[in-house]
C-alpha atoms as a PDB file:
ATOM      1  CA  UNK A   1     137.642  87.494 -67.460  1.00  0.00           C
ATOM      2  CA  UNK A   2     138.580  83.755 -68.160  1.00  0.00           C
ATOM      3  CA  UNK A   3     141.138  82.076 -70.584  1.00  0.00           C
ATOM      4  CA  UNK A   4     144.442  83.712 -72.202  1.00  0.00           C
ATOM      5  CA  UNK A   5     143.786  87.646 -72.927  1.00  0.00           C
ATOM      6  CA  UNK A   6     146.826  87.217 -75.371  1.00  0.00           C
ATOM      7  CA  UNK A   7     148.529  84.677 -77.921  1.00  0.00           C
ATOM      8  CA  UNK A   8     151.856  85.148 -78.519  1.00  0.00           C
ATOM      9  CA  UNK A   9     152.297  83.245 -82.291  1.00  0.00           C
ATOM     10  CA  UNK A  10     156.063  82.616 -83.195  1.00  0.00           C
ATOM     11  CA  UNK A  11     157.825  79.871 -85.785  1.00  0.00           C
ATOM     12  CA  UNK A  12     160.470  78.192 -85.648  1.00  0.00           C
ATOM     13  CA  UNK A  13     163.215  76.601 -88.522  1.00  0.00           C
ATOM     14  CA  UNK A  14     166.153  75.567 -86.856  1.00  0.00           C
ATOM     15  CA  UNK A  15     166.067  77.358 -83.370  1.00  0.00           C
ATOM     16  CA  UNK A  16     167.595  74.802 -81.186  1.00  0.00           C
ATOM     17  CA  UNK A  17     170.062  77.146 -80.161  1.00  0.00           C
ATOM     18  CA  UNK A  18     168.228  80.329 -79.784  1.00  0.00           C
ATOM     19  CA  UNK A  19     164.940  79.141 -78.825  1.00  0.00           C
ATOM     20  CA  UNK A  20     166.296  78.463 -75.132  1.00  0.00           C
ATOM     21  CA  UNK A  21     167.306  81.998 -74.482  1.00  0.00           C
ATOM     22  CA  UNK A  22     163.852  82.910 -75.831  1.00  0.00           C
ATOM     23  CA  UNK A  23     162.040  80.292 -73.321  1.00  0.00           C
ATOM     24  CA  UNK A  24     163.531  81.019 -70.798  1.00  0.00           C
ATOM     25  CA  UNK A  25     162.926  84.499 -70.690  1.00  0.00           C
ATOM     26  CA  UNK A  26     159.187  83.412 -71.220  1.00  0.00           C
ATOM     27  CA  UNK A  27     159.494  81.372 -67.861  1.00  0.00           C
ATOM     28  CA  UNK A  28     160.091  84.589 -66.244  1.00  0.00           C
ATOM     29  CA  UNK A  29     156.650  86.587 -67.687  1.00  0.00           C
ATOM     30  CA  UNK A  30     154.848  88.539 -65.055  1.00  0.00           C
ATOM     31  CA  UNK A  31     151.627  87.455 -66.382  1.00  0.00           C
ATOM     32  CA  UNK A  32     149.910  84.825 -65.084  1.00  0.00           C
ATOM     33  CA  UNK A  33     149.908  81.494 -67.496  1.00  0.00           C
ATOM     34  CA  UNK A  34     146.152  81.522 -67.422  1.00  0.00           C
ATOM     35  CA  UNK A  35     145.768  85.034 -68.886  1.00  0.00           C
ATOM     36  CA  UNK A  36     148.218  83.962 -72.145  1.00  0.00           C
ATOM     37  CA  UNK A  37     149.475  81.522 -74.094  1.00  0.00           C
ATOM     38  CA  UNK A  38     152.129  80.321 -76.607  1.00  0.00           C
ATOM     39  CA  UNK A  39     151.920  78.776 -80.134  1.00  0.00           C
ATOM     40  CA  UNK A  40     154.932  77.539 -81.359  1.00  0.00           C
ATOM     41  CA  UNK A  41     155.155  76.410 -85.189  1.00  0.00           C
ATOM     42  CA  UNK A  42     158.182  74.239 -85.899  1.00  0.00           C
ATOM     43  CA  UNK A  43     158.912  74.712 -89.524  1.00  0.00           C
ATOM     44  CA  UNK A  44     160.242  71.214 -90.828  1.00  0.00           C
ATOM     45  CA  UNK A  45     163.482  72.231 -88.787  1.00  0.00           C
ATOM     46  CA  UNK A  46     166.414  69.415 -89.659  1.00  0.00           C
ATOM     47  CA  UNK A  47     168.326  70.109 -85.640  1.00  0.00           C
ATOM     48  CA  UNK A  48     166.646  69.675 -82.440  1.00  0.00           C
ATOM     49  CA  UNK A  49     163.800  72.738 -82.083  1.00  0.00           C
ATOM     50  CA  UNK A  50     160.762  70.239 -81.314  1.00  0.00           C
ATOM     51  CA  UNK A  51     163.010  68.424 -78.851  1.00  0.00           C
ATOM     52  CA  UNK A  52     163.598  72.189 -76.827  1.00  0.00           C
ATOM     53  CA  UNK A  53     159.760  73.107 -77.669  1.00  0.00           C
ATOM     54  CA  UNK A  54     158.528  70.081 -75.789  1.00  0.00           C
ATOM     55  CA  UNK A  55     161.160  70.017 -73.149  1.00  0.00           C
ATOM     56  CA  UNK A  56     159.284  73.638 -71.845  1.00  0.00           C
ATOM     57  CA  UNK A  57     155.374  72.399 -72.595  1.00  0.00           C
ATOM     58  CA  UNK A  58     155.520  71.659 -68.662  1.00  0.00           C
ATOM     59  CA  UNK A  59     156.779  75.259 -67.891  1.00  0.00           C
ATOM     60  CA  UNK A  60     154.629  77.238 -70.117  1.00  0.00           C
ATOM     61  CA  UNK A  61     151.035  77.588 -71.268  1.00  0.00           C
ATOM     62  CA  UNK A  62     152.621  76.075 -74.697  1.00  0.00           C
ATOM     63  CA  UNK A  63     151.063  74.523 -77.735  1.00  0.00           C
ATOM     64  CA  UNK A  64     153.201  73.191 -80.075  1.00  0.00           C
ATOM     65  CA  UNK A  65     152.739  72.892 -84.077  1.00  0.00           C
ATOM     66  CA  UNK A  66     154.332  71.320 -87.161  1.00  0.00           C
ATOM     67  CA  UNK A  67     154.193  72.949 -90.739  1.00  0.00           C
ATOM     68  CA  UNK A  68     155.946  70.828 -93.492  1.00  0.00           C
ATOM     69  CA  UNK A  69     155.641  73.114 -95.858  1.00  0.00           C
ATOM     70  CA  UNK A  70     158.819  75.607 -95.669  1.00  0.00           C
ATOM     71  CA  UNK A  71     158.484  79.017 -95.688  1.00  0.00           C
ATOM     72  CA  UNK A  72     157.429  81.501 -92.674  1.00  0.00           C
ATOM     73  CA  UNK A  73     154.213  82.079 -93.849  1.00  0.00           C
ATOM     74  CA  UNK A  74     153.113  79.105 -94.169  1.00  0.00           C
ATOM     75  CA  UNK A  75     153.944  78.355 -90.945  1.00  0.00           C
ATOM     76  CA  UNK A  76     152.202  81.201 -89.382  1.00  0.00           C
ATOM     77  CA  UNK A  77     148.884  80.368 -91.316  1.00  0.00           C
ATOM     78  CA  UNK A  78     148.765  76.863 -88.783  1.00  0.00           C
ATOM     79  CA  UNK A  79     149.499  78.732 -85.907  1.00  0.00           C
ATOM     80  CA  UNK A  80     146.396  81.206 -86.922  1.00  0.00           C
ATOM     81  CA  UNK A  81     144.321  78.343 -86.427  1.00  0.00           C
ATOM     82  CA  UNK A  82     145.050  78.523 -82.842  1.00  0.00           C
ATOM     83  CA  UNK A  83     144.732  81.798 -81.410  1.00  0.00           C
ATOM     84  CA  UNK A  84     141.955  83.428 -78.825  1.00  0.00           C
ATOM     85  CA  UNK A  85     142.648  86.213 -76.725  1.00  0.00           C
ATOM     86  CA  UNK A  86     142.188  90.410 -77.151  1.00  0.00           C
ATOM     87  CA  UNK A  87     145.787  90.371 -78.675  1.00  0.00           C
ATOM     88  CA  UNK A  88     147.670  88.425 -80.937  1.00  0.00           C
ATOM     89  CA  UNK A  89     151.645  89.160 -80.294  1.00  0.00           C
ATOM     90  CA  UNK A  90     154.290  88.043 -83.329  1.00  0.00           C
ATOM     91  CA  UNK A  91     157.946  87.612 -82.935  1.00  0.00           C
ATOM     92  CA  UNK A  92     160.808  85.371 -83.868  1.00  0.00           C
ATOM     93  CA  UNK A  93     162.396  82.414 -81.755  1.00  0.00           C
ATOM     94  CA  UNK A  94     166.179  84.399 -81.287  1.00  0.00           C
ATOM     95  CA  UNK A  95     164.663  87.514 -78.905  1.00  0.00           C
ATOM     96  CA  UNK A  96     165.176  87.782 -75.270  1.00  0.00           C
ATOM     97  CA  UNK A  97     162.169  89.714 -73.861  1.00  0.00           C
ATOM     98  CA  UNK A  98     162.153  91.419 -70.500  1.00  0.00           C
ATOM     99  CA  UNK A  99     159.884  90.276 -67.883  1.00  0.00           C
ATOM    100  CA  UNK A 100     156.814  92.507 -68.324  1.00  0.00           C
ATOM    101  CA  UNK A 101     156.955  92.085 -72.378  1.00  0.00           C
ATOM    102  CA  UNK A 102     153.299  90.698 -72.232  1.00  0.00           C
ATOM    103  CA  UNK A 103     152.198  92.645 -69.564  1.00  0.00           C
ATOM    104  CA  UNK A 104     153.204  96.126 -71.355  1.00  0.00           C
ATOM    105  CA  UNK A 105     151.621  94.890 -74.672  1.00  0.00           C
ATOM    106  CA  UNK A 106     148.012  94.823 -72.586  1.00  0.00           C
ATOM    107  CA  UNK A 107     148.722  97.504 -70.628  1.00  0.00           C
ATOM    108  CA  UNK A 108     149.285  99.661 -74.223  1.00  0.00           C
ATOM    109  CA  UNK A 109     146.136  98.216 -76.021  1.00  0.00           C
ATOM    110  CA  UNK A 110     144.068  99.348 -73.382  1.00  0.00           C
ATOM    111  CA  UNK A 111     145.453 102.568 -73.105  1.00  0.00           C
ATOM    112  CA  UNK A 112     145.488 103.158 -76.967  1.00  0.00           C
ATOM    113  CA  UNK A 113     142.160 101.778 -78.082  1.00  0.00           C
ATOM    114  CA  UNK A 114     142.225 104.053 -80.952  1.00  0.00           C
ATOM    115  CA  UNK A 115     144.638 102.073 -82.146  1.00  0.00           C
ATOM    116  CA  UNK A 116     144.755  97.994 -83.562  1.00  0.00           C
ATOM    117  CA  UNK A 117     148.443  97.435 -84.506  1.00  0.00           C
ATOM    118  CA  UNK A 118     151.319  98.128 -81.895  1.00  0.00           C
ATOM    119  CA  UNK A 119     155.370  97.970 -82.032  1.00  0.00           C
ATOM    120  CA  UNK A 120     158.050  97.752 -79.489  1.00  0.00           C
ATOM    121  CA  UNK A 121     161.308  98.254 -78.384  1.00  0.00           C
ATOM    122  CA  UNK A 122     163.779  96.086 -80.058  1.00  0.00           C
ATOM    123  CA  UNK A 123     167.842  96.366 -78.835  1.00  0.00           C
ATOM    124  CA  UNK A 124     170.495  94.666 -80.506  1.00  0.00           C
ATOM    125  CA  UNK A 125     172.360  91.382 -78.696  1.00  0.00           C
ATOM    126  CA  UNK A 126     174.849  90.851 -80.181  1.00  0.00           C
ATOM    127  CA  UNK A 127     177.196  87.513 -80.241  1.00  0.00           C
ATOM    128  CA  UNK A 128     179.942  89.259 -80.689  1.00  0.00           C
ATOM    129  CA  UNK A 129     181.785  92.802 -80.498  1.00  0.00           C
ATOM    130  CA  UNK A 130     180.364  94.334 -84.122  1.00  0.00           C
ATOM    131  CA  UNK A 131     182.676  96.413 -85.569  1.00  0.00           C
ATOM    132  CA  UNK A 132     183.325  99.619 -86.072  1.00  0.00           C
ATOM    133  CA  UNK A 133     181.644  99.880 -90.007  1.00  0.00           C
ATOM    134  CA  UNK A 134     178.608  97.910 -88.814  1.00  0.00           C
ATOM    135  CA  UNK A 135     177.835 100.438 -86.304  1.00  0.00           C
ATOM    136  CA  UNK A 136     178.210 103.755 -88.592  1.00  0.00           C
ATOM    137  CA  UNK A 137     175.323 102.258 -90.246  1.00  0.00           C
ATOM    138  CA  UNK A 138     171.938 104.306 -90.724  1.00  0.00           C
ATOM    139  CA  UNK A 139     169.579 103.451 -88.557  1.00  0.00           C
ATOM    140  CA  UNK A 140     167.694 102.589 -91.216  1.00  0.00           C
ATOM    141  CA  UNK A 141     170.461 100.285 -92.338  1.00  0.00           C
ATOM    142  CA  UNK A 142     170.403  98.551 -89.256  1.00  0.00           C
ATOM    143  CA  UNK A 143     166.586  98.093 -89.017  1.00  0.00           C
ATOM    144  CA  UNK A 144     166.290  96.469 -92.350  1.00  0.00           C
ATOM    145  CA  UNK A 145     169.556  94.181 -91.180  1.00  0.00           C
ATOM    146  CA  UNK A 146     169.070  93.428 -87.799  1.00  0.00           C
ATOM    147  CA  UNK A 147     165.048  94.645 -86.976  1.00  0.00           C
ATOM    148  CA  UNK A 148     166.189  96.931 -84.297  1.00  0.00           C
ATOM    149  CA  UNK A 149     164.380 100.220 -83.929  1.00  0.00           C
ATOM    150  CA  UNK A 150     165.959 102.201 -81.124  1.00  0.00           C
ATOM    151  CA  UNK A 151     165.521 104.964 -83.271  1.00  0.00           C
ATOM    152  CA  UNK A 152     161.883 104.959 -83.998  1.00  0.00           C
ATOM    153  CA  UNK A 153     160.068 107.705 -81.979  1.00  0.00           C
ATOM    154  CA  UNK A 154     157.353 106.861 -79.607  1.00  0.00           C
ATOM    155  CA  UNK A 155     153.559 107.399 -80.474  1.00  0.00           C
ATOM    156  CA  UNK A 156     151.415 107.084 -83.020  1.00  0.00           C
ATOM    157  CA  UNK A 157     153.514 105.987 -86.511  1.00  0.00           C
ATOM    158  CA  UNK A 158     153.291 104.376 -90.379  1.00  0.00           C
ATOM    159  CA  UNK A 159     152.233 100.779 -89.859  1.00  0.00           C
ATOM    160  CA  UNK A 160     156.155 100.241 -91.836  1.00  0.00           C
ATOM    161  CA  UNK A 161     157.782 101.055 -88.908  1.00  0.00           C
ATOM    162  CA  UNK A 162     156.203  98.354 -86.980  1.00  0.00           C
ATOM    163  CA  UNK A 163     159.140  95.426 -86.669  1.00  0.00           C
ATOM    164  CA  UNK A 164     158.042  92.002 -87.023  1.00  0.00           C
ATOM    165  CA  UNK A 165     159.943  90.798 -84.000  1.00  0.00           C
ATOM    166  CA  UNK A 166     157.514  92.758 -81.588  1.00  0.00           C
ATOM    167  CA  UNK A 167     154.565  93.305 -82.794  1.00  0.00           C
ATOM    168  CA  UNK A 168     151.319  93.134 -81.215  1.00  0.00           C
ATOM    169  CA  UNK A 169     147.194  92.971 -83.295  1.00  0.00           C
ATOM    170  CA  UNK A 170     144.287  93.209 -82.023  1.00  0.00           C
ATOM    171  CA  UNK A 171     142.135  89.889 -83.152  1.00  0.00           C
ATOM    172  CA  UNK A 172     139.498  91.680 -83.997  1.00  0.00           C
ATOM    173  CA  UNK A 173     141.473  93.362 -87.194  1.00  0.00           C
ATOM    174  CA  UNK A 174     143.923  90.389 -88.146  1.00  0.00           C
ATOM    175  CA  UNK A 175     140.923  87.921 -89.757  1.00  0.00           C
ATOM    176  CA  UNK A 176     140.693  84.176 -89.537  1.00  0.00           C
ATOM    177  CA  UNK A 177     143.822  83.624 -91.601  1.00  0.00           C
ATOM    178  CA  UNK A 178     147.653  84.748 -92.368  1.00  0.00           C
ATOM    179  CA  UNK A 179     147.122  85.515 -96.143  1.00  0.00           C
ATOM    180  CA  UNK A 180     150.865  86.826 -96.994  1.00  0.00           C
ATOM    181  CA  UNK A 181     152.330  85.130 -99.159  1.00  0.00           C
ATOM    182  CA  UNK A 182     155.449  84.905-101.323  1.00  0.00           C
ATOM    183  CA  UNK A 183     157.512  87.436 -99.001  1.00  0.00           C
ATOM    184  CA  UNK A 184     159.701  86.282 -96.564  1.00  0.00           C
ATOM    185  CA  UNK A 185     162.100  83.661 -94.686  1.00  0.00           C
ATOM    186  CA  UNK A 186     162.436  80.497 -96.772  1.00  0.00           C
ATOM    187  CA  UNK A 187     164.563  78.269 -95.960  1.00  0.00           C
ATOM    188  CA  UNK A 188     163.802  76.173 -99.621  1.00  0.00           C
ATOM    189  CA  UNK A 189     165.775  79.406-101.839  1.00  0.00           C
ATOM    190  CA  UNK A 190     168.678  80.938-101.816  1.00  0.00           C
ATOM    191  CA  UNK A 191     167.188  84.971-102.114  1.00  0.00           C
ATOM    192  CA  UNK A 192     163.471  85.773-101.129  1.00  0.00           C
ATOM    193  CA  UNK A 193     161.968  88.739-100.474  1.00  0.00           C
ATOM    194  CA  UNK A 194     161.915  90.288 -97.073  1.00  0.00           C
ATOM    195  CA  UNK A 195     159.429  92.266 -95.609  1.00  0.00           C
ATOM    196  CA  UNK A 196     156.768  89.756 -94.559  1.00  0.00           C
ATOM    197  CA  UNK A 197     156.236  91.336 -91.675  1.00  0.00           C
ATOM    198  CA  UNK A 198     155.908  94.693 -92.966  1.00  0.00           C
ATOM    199  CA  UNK A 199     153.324  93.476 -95.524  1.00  0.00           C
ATOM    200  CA  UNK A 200     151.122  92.117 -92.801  1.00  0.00           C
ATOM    201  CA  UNK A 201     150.915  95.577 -91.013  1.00  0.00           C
ATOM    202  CA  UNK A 202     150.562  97.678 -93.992  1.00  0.00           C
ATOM    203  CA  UNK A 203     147.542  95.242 -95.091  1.00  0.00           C
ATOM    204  CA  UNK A 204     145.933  95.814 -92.097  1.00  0.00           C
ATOM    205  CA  UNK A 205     146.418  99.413 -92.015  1.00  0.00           C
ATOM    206  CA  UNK A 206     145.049  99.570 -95.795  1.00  0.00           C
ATOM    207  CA  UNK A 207     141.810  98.479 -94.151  1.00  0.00           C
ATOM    208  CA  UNK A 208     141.622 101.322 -91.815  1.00  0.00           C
ATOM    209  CA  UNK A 209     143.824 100.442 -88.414  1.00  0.00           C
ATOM    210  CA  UNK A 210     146.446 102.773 -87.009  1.00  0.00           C
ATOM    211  CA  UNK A 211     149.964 101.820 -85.457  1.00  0.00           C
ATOM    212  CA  UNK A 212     151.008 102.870 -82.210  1.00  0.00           C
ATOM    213  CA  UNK A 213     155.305 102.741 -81.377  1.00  0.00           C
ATOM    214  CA  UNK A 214     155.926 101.923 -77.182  1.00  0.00           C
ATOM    215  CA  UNK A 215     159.195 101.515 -75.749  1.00  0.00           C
ATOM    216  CA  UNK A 216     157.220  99.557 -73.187  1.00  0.00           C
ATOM    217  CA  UNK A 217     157.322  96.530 -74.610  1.00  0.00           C
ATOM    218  CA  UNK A 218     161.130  95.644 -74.777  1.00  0.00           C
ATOM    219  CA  UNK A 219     163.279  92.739 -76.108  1.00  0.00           C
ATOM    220  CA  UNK A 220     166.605  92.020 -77.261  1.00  0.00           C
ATOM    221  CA  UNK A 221     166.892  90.826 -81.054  1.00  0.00           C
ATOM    222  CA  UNK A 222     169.877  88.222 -81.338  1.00  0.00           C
ATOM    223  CA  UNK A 223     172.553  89.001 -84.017  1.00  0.00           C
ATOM    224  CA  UNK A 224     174.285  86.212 -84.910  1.00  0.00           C
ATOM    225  CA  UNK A 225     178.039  86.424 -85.555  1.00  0.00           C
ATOM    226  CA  UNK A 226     177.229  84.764 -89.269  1.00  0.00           C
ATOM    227  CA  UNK A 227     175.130  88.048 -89.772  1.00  0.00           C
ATOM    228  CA  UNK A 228     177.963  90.846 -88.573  1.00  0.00           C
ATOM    229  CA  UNK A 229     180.189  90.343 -92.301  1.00  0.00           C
ATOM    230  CA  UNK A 230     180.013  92.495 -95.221  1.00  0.00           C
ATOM    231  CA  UNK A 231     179.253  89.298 -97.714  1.00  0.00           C
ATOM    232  CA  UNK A 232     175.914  88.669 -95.632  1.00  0.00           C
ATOM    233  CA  UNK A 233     174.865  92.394 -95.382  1.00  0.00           C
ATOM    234  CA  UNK A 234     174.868  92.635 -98.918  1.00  0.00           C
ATOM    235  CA  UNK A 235     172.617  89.870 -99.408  1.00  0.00           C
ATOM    236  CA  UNK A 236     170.202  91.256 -97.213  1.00  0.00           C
ATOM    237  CA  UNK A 237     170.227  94.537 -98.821  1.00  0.00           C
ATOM    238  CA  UNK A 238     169.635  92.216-102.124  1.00  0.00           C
ATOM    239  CA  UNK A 239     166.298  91.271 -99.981  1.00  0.00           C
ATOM    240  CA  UNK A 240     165.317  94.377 -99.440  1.00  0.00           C
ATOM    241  CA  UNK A 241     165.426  95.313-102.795  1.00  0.00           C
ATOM    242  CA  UNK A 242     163.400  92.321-104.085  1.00  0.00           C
ATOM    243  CA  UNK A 243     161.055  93.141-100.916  1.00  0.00           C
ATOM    244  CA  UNK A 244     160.035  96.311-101.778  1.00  0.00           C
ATOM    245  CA  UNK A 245     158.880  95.156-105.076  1.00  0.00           C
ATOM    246  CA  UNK A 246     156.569  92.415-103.733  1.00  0.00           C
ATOM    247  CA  UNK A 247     155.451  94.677-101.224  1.00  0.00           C
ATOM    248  CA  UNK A 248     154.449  98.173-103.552  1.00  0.00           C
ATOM    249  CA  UNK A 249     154.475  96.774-106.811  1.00  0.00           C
ATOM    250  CA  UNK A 250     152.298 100.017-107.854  1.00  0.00           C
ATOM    251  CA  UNK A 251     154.979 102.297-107.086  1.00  0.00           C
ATOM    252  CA  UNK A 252     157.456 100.458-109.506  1.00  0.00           C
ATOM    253  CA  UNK A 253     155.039  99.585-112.046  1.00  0.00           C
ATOM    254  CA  UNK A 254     154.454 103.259-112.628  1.00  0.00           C
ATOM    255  CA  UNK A 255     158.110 103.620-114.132  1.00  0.00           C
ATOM    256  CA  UNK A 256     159.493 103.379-117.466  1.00  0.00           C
ATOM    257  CA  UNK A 257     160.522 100.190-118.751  1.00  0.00           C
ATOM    258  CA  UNK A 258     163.732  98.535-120.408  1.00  0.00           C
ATOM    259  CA  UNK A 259     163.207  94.942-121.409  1.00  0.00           C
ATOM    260  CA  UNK A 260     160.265  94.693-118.549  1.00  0.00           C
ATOM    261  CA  UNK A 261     162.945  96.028-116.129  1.00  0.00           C
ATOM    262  CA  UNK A 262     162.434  99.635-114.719  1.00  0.00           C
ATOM    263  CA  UNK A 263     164.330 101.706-116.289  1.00  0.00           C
ATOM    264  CA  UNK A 264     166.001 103.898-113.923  1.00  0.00           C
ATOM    265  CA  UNK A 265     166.862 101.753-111.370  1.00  0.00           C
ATOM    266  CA  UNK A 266     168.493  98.787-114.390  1.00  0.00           C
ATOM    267  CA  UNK A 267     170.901 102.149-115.727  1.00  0.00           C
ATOM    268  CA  UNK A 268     172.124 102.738-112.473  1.00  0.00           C
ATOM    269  CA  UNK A 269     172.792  99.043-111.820  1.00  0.00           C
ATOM    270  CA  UNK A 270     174.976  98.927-115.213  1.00  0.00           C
ATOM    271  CA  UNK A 271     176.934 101.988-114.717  1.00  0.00           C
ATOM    272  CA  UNK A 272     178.022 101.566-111.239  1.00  0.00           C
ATOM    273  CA  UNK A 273     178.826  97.700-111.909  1.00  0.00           C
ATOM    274  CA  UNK A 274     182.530  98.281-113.128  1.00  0.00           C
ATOM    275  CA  UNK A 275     182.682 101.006-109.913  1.00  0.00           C
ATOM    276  CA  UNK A 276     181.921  98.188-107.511  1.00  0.00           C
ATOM    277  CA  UNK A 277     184.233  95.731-109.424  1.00  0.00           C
ATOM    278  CA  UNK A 278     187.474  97.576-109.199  1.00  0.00           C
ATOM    279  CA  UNK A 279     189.089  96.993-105.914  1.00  0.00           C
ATOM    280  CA  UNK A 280     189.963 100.401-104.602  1.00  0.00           C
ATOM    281  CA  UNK A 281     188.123 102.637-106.782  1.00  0.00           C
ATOM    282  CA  UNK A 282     186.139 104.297-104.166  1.00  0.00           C
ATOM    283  CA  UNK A 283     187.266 106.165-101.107  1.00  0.00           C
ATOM    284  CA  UNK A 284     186.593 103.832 -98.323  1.00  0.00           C
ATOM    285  CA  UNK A 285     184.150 105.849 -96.333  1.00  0.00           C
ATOM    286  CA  UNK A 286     182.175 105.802 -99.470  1.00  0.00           C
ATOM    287  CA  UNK A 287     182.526 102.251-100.726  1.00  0.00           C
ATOM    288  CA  UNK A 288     180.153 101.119 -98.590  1.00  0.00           C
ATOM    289  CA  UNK A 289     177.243 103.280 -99.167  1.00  0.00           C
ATOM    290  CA  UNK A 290     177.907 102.474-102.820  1.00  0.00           C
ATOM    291  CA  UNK A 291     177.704  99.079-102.700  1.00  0.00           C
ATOM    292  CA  UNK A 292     174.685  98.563-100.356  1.00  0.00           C
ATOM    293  CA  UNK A 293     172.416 100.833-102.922  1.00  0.00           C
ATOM    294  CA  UNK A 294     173.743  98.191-105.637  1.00  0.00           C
ATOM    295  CA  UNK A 295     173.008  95.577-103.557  1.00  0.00           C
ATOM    296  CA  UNK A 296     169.305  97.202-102.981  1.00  0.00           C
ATOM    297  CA  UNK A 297     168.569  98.001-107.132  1.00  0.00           C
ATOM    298  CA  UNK A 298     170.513  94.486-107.537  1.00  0.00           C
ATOM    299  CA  UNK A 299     167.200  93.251-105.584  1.00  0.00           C
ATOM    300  CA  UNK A 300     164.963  94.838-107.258  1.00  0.00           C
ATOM    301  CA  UNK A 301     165.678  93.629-110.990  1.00  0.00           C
ATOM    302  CA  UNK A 302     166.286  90.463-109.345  1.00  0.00           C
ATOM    303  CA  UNK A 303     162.583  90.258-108.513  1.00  0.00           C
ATOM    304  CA  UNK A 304     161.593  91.754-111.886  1.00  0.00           C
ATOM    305  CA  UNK A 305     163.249  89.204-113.420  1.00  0.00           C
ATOM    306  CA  UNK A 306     161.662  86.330-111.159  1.00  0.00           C
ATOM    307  CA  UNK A 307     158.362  87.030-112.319  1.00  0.00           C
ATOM    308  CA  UNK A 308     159.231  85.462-115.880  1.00  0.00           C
ATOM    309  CA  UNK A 309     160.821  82.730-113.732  1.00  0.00           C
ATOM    310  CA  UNK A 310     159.428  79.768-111.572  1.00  0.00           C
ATOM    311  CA  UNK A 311     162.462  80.384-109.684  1.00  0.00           C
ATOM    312  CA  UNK A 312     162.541  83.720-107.568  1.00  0.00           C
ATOM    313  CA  UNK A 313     166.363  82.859-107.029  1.00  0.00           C
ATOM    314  CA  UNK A 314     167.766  82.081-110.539  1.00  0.00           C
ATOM    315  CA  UNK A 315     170.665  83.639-111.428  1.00  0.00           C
ATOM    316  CA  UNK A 316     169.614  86.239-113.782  1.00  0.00           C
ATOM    317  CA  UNK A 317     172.132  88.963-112.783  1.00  0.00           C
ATOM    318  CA  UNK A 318     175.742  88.961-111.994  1.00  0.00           C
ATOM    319  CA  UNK A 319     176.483  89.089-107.859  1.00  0.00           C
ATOM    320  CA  UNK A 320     177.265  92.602-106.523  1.00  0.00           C
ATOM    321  CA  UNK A 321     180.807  93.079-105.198  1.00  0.00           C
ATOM    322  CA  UNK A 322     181.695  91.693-102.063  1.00  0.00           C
ATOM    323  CA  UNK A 323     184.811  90.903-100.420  1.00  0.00           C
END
């Protein structure tokens, strides 16, 4: 067989200090260069990602790729232009993948070929010593924070539990283009939707593909120290809750309505609001819990609201409690 069997597609805003970590775990692939390649999508990053990108073109079967317009998915559509190979393999630029990462991606397709979308092994790294509230977390919790999934059971699984971080397609399934759109990392507002990744599996499993979990495939998913604070876990839980409405937008617009908001989820928001505003209210192995499912239906009206707005980040409702 001759040319790469396997692309492995990632972008990049910003990643001049992860992206090395990332490279040069790359360097140390046990496939041969000839049977893979890389395409790298700098996002209109403002610190010094192309200058790392090119300073590894030499060490790596590398092709490198500027999108202007900001926003992951746009930046993912260019690098669709590029691909070839059996297997198209997404991640991020802040994971540290073990040696055989490629290899075991292969090695699973053609054991599985029942199956066109594939998941690994993602372990946390983190920067610094998390403490102990961050690790009490659900797994859940953690999988929607951090996109770790030690928890997620081998074998076949819902293409949701495939993590964007390391994920593999087949080529044949995936199309000629990235087509999701309005979900995910933007780096142009302050609150967007998460769940791009999740979108892109569960479109391709609409159209008839099954998923396939491996702890074969293995990488470590950098956690930033920034990310390991109560103020920024909250946020994220906002995401998720503004996610899942871009993402199943049937399953909300089935409920009842108050003022275009659904229902249910906008009375539970206003009731617990004084709760989470009263410093000490709650017990404090409950405060928590409260807060983060405030934080989630906080998300969720959030991107209710945004669809009478241009502006998926105005300010229509009042910040959930945070210290």
């Amino acid at each position: 067989m001759s040319g790469p069997a396997a692309t492995l597609l990632f972008s990049s805003y910003n990643g001049g200090k992860t992206l090395p970590a990332m490279l040069d775990a790359l360097c140390a692939q046990t496939l041969p260069h000839d049977r893979w390649k890389i395409v790298a999508v700098d996002n209109n990053s403002k610190d010094n990602t192309r200058e790392v990108l090119e300073a590894y073109r030499g060490r790596l079967p590398l092709e490198i790729f500027t999108e202007l317009r900001q926003g992951k998915e746009h930046a993912l559509a260019r690098g669709f232009q590029h691909l070839e190979g059996e297997l198209v393999i997404l991640s991020d630029d802040d994971v540290i993948p073990e040696p055989d990462w490629i290899e075991q991606f292969l090695k699973i397709a053609a054991e599985q070929p029942e199956y066109d979308i594939f998941g690994g092994l993602i372990e946390p790294a983190w920067e610094k010593a998390p403490e102990p509230w961050l690790l009490q977390l659900s797994g859940e919790q953690l999988g929607i924070l951090y996109a770790v999934n030690e928890r997620v059971p081998e074998g076949p699984v819902p293409a949701g539990l495939i993590f964007g971080p390391n994920s593999a397609f087949r080529r044949s399934v995936v199309g000629q283009s990235y087509a999701v759109q309005n979900v995910g990392p933007n780096a142009a507002v302050a609150q967007y939707p998460m769940g791009q990744d999740t979108a892109f599996a569960l479109a391709i499993e609409r159209q008839g593909s099954k998923a396939f979990h491996s702890r074969g495939p293995r990488l470590k998913h950098r956690v930033r120290a920034s990310t390991m604070n109560e103020g920024w876990v909250l946020r994220r839980a906002e995401r998720f809750g503004m996610g899942m409405v871009a993402i199943h937008p049937e399953y909300f617009d089935r409920k009842s309505k108050l003022a275009g908001l659904p229902a249910s989820t906008a009375m539970f928001w206003a009731a617990m609001l004084p709760v989470t505003r009263v410093p000490g209210i709650l017990p404090e192995r409950r405060r928590f819990n409260v807060l983060w499912k405030q934080a989630v239906r906080q998300g969720i009206l959030r991107q209710f609201a945004s669809r009478r707005s241009s502006d998926p980040a105005a300010p229509v409702l009042d910040a959930v409690a945070s210290e």
